[in-house]
C-alpha atoms as a PDB file:
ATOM      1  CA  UNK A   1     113.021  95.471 136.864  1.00  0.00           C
ATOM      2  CA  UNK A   2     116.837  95.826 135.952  1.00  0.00           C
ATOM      3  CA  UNK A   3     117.784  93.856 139.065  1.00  0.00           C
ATOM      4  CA  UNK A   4     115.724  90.544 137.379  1.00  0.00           C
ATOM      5  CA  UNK A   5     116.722  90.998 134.154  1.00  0.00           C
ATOM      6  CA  UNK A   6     120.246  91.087 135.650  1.00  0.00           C
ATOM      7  CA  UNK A   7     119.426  88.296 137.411  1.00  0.00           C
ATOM      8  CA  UNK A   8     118.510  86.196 134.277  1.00  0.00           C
ATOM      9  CA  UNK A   9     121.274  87.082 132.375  1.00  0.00           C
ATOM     10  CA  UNK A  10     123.660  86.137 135.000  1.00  0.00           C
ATOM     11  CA  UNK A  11     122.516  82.508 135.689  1.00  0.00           C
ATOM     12  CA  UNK A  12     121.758  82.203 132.093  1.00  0.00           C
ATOM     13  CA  UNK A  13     125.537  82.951 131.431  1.00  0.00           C
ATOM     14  CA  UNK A  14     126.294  80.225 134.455  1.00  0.00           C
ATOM     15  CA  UNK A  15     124.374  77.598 132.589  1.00  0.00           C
ATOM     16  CA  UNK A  16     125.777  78.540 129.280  1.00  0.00           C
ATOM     17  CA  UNK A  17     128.344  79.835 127.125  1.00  0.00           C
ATOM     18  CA  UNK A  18     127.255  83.191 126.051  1.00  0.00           C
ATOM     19  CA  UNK A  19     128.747  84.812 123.209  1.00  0.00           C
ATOM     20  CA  UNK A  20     129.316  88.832 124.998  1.00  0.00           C
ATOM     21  CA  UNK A  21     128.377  90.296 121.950  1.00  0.00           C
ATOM     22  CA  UNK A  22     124.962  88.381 121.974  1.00  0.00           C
ATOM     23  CA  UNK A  23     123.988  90.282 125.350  1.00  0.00           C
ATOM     24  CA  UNK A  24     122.910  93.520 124.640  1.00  0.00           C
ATOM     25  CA  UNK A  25     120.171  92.387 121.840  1.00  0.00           C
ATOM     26  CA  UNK A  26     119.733  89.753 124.688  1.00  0.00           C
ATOM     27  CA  UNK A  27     118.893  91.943 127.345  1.00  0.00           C
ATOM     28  CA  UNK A  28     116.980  94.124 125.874  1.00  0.00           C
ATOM     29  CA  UNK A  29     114.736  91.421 124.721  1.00  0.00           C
ATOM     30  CA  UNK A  30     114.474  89.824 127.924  1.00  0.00           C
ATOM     31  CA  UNK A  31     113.773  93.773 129.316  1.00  0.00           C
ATOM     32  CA  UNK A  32     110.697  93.413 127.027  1.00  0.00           C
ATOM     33  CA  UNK A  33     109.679  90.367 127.704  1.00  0.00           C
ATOM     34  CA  UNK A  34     109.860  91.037 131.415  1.00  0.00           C
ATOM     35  CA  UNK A  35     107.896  94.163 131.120  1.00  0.00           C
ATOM     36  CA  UNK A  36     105.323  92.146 129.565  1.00  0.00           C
ATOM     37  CA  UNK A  37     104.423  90.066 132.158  1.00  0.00           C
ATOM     38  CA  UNK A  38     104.523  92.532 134.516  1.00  0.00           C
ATOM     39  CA  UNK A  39     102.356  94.349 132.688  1.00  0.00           C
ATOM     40  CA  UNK A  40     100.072  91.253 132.578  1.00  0.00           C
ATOM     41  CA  UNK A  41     100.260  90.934 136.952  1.00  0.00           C
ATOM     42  CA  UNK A  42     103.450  88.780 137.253  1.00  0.00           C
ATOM     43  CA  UNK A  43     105.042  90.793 140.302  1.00  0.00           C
ATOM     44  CA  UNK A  44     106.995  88.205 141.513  1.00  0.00           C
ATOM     45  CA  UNK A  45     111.356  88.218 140.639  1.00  0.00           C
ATOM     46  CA  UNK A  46     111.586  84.617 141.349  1.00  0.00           C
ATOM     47  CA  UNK A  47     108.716  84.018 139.136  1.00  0.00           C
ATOM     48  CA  UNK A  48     109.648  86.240 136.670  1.00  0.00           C
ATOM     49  CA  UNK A  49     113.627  85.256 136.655  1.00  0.00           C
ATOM     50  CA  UNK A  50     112.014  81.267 135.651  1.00  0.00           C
ATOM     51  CA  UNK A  51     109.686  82.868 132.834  1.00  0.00           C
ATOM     52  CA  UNK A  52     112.963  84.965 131.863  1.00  0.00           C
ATOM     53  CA  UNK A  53     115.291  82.271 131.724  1.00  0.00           C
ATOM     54  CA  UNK A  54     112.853  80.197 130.037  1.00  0.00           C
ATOM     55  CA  UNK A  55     112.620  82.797 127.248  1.00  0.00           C
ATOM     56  CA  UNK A  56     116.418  83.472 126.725  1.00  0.00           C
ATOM     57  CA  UNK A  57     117.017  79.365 126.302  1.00  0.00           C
ATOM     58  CA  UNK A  58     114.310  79.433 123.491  1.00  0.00           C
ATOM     59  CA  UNK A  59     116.107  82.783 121.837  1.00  0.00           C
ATOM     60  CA  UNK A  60     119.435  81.322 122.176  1.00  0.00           C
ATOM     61  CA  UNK A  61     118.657  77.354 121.748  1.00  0.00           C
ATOM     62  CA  UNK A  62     115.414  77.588 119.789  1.00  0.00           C
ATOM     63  CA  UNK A  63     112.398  75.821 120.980  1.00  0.00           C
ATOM     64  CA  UNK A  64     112.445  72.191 122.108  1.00  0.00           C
ATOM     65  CA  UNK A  65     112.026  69.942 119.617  1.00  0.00           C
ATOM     66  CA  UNK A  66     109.510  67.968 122.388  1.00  0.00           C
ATOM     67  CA  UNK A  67     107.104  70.771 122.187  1.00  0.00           C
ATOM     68  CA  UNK A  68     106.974  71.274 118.590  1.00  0.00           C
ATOM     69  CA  UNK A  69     104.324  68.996 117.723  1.00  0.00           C
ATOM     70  CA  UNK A  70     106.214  66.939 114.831  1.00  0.00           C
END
């Protein structure tokens, strides 16, 4: 599980500038998160590296304003 949430956080910080003091309350939400959908059957790291990233965009850009309905 490390090794994806790892993975996230790397290509997340790739994409983006990343303040380093951001990344511990980052990864261990993305930890969470991950163990989630494990939990819920999602097995696979490429799968769960796309949910992952997913999520850390929406923590650190908030959601996308074409999804919110308005």
């Amino acid at each position: 599980m490390n090794e994806v949430v790892d993975r996230i956080l790397q290509t997340y910080q790739l994409m983006r500038n990343v303040d380093p003091e951001q990344i511990p309350n980052s990864r261990q939400k993305i930890a969470l998160y991950v163990e989630k959908l494990n939990s819920a059957g999602k097995f696979n790291p490429h799968q769960l590296a796309m949910y992952g990233l997913a999520y850390l965009k929406e923590l650190h850009e908030g959601p996308d304003s074409r999804f919110t309905g308005c």
